[in-house]
C-alpha atoms as a PDB file:
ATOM      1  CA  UNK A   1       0.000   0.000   0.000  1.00  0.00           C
ATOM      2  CA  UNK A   2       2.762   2.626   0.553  1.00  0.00           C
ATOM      3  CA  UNK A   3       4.298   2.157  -2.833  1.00  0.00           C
ATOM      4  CA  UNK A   4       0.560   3.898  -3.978  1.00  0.00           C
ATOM      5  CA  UNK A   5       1.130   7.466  -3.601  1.00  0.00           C
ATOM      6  CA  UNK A   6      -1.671   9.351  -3.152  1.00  0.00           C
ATOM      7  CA  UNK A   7      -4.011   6.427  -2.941  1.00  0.00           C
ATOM      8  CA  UNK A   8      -1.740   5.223  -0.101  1.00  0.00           C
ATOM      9  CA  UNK A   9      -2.557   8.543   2.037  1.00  0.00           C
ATOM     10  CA  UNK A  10      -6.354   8.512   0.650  1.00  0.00           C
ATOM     11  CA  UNK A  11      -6.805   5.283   2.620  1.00  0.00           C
ATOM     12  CA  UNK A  12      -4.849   5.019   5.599  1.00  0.00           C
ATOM     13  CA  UNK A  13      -6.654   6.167   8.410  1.00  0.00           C
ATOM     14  CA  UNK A  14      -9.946   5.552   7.237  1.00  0.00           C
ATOM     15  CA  UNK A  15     -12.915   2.894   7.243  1.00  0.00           C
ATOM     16  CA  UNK A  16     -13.687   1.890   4.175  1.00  0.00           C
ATOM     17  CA  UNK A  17     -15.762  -0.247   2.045  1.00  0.00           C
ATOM     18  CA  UNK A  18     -15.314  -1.555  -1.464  1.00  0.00           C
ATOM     19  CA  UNK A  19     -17.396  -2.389  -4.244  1.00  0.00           C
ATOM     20  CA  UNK A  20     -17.475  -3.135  -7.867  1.00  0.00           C
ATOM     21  CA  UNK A  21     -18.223   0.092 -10.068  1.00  0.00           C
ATOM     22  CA  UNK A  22     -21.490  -1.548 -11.892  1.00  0.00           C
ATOM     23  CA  UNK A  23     -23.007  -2.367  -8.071  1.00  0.00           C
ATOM     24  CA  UNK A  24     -22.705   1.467  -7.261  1.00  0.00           C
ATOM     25  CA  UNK A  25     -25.878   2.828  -8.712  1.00  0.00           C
ATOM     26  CA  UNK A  26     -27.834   0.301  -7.360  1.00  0.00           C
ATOM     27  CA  UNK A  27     -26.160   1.082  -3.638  1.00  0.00           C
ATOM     28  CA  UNK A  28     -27.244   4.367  -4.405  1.00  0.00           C
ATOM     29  CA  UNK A  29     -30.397   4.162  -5.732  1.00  0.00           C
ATOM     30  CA  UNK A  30     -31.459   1.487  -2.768  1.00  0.00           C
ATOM     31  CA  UNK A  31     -29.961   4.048  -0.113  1.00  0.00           C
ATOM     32  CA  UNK A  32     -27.195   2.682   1.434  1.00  0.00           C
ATOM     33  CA  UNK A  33     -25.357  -0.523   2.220  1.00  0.00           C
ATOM     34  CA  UNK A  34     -27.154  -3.931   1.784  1.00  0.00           C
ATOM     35  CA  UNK A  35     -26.516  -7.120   4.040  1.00  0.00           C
ATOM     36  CA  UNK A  36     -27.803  -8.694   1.255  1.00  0.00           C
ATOM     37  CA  UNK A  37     -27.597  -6.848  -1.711  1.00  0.00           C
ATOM     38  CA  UNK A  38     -29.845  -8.623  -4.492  1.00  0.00           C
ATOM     39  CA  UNK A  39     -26.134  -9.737  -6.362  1.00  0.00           C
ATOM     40  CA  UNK A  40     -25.801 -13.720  -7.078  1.00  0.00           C
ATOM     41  CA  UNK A  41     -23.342 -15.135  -5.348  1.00  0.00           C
ATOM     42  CA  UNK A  42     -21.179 -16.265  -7.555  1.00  0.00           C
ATOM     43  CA  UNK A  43     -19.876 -12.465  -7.904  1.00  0.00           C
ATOM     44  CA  UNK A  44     -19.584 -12.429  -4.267  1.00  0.00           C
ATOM     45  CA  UNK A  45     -15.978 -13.108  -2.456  1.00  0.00           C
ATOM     46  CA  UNK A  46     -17.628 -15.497  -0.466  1.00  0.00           C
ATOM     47  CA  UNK A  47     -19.012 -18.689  -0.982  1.00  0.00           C
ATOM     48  CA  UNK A  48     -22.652 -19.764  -2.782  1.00  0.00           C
ATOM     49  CA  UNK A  49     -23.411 -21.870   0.309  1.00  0.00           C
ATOM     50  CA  UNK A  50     -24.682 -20.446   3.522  1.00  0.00           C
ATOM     51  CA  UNK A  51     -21.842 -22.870   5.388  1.00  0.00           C
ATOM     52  CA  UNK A  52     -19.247 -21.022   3.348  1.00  0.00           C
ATOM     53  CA  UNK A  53     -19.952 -17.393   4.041  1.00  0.00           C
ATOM     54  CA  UNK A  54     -17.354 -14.903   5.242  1.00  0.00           C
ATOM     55  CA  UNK A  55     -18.557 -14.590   9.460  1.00  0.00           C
ATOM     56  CA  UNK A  56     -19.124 -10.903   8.423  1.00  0.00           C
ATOM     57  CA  UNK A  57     -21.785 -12.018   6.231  1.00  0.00           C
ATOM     58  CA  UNK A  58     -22.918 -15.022   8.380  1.00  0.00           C
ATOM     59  CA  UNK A  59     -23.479 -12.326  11.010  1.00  0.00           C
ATOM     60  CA  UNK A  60     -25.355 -10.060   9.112  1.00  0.00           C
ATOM     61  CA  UNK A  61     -23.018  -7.272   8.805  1.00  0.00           C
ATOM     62  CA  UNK A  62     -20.941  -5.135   5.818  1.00  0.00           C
ATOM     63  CA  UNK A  63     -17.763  -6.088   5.574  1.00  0.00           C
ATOM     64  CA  UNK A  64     -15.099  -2.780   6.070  1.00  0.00           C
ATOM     65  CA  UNK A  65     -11.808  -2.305   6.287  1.00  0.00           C
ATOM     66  CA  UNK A  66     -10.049  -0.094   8.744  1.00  0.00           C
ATOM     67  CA  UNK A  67      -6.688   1.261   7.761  1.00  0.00           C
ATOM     68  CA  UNK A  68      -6.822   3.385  10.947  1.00  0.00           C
ATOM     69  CA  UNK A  69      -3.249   2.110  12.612  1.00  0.00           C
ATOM     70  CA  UNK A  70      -2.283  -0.098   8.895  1.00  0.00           C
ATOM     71  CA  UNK A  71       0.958  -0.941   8.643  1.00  0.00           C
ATOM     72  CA  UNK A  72       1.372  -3.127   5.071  1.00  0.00           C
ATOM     73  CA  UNK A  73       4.647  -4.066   6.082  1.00  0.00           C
ATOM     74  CA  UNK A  74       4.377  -5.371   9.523  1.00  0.00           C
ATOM     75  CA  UNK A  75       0.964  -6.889   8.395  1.00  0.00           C
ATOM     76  CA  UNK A  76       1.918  -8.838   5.861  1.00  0.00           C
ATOM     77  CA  UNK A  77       4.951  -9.996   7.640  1.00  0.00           C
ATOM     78  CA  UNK A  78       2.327 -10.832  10.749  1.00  0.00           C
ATOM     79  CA  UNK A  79      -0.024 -12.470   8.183  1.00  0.00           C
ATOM     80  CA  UNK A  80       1.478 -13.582   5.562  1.00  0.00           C
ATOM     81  CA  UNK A  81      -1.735 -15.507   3.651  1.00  0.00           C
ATOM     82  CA  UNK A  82      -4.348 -12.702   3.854  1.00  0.00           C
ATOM     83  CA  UNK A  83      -5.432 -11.205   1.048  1.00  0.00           C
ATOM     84  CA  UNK A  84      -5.866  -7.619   1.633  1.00  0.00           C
ATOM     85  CA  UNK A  85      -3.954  -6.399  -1.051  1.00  0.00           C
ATOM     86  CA  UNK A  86      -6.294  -8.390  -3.466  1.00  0.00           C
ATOM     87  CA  UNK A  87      -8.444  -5.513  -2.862  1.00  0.00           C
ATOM     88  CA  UNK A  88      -6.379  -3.059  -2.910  1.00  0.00           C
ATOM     89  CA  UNK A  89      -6.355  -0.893  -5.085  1.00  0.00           C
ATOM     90  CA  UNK A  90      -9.038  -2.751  -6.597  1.00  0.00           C
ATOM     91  CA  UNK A  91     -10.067  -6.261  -7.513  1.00  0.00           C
ATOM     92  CA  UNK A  92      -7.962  -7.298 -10.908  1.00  0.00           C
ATOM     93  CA  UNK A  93     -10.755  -9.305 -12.166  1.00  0.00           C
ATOM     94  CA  UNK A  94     -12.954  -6.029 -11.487  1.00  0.00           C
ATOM     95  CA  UNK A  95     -10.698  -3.331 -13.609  1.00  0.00           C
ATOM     96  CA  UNK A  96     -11.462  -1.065 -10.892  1.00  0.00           C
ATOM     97  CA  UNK A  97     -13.353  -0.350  -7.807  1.00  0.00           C
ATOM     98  CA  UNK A  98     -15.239   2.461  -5.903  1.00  0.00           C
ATOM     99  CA  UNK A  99     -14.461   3.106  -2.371  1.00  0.00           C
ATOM    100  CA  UNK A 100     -16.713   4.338   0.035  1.00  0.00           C
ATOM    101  CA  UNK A 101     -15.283   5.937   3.095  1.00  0.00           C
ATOM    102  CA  UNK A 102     -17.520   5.827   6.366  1.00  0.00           C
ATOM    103  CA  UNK A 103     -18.201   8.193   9.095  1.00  0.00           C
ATOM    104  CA  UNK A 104     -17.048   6.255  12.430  1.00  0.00           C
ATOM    105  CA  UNK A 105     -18.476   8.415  14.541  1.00  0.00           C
ATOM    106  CA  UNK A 106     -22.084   7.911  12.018  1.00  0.00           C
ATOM    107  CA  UNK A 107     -21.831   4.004  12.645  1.00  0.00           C
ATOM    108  CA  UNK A 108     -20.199   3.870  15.873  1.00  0.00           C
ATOM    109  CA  UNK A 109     -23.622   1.974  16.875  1.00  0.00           C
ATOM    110  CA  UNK A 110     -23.748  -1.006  15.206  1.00  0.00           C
ATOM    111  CA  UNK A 111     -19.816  -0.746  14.453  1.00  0.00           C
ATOM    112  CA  UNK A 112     -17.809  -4.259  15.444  1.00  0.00           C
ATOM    113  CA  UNK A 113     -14.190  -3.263  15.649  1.00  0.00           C
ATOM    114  CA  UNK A 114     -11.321  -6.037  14.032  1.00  0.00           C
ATOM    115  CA  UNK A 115     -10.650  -7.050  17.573  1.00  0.00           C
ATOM    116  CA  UNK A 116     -14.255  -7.128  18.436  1.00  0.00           C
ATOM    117  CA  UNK A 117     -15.303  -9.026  15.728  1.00  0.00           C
ATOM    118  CA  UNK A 118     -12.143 -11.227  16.377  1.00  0.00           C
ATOM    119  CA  UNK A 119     -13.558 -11.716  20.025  1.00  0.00           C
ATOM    120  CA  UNK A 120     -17.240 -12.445  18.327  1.00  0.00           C
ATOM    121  CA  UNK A 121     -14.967 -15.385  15.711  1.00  0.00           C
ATOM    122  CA  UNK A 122     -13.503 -17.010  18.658  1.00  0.00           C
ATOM    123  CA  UNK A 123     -16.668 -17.111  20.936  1.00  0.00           C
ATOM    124  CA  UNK A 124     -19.107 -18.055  17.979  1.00  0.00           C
ATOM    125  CA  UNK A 125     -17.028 -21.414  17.426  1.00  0.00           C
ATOM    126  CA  UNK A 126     -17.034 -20.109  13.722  1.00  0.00           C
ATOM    127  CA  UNK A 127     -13.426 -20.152  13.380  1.00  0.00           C
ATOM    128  CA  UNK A 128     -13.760 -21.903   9.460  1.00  0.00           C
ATOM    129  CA  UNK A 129     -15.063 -18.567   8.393  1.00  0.00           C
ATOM    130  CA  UNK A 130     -12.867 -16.226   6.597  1.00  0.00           C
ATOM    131  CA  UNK A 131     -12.365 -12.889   7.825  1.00  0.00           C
ATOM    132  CA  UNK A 132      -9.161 -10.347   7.856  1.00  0.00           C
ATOM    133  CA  UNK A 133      -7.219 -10.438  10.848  1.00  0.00           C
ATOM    134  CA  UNK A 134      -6.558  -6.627  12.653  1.00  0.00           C
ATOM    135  CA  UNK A 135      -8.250  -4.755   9.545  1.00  0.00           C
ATOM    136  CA  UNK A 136     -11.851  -6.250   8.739  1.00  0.00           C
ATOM    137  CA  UNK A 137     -15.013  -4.381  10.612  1.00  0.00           C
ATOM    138  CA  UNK A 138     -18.402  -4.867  10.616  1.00  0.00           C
ATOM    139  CA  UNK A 139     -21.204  -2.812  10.455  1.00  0.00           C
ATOM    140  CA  UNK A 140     -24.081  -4.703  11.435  1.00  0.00           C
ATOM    141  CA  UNK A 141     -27.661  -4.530   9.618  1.00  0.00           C
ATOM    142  CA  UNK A 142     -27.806  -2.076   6.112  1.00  0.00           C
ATOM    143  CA  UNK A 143     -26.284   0.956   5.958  1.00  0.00           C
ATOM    144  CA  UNK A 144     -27.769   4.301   5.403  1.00  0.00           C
ATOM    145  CA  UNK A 145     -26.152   6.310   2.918  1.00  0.00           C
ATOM    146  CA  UNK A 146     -25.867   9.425   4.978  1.00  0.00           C
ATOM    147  CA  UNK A 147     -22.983   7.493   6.844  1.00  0.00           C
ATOM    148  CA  UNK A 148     -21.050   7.796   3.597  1.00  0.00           C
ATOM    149  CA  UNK A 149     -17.690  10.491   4.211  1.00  0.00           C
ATOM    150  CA  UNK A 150     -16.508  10.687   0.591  1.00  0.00           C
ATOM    151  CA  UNK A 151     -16.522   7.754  -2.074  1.00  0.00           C
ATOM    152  CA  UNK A 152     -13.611   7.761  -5.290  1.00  0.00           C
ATOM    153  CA  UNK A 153     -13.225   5.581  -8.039  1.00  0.00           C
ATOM    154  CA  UNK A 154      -9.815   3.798  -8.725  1.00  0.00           C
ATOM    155  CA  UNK A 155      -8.382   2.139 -11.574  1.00  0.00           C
ATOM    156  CA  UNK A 156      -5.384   0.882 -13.573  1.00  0.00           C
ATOM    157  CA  UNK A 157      -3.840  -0.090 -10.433  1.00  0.00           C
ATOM    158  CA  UNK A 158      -4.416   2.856  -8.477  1.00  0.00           C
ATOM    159  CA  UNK A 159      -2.998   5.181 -11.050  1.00  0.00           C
ATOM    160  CA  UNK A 160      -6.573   6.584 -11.872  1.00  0.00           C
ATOM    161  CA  UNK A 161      -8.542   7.459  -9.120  1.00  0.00           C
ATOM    162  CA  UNK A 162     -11.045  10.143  -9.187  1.00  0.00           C
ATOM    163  CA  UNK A 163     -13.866  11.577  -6.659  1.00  0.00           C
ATOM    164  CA  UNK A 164     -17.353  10.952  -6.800  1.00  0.00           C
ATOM    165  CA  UNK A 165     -19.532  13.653  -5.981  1.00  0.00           C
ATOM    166  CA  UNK A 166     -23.001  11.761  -4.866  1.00  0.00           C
ATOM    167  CA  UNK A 167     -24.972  14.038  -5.712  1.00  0.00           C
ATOM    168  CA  UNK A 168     -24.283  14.493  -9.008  1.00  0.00           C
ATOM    169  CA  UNK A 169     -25.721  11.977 -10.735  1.00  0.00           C
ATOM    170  CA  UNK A 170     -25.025  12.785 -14.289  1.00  0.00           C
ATOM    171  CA  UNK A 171     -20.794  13.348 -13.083  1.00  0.00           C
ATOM    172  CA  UNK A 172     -21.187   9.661 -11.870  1.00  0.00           C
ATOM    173  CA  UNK A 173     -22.216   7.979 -14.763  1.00  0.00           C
ATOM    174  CA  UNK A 174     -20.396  10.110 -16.860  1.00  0.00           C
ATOM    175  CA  UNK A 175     -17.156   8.891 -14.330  1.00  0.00           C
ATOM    176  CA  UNK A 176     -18.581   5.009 -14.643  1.00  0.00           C
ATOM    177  CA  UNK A 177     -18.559   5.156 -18.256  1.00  0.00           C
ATOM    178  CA  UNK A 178     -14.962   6.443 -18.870  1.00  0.00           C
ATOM    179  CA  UNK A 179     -13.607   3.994 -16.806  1.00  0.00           C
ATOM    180  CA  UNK A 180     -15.837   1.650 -18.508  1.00  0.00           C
ATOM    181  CA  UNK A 181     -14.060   2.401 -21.982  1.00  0.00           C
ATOM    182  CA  UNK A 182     -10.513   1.333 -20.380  1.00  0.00           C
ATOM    183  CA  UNK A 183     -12.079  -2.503 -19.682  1.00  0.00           C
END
């Protein structure tokens, strides 16, 4: 993450959630963040089978990531098999991603911290479900949109990465569609 630049500074410190670029209408249109967006689930990181879901999902939360206190160095050294950096800057298979940064203070309510939701993992006896040690939160039940801090499209491996203005519909799809043209 620190060889990024900009993007690096953009995300550390914040909570953030990621989605694909073609889903972000619809999280717009239907007001927020969906436990269960109305996506198959083959386009999901998960699995297709209840048994198999992520424990964010198998609680009923959003999965986030907080790169408040990130360090990609010392994580990845700590834990050397997660993935974060497959999302980061975006999904390859996606061509790009939006991020949408959240207000803590907004979701501090149904907010489960990495080291609460750790506590939840342990104590659940769900330990065969994935989650993202020290930087995967939860926020529990949907999420309004008004929790949203600022949201930015990235793409060609964090080289392109542009704000999105949410309420300017017309600068969104206009933004969607260029990066659209570099699939």
């Amino acid at each position: 993450m620190a060889t990024m630049g900009t993007l690096h500074n953009r995300l550390h410190g914040g909570l953030w959630h990621v989605t694909h670029p073609d889903r972000f209408l619809t999280i717009l249109a239907s007001g927020g963040l969906q436990v269960e967006p109305e996506i198959p689930n083959s386009e999901r990181w998960t699995s297709s089978r209840p048994e198999g879901y992520s424990f964010v999902r198998h609680i009923g939360g959003i999965s986030l990531f907080d790169f408040s206190e990130f360090d990609p160095d010392c994580y990845e050294a700590k834990y050397p098999i997660s993935n974060w950096y497959d999302f980061v800057p975006h999904p390859r298979a996606w061509g790009g991603a939006v991020w949408i940064e959240i207000d803590r203070e907004a979701v501090s309510h149904s907010l489960l911290s990495a080291d609460q939701l750790r506590e939840l993992w342990d104590r659940d006896g769900q330990r065969n479900r994935k989650r993202m040690p020290e930087i995967e939160s939860a926020y529990v039940g949907n999420m309004p949109k008004m929790a949203f801090r600022s949201t930015f499209l990235a793409w060609q491996q964090g080289r392109e990465a542009r704000d999105i203005n949410l309420d300017d519909q017309p600068a969104i799809t206009k933004l969607l569609n260029e990066w659209g043209t570099t699939l």
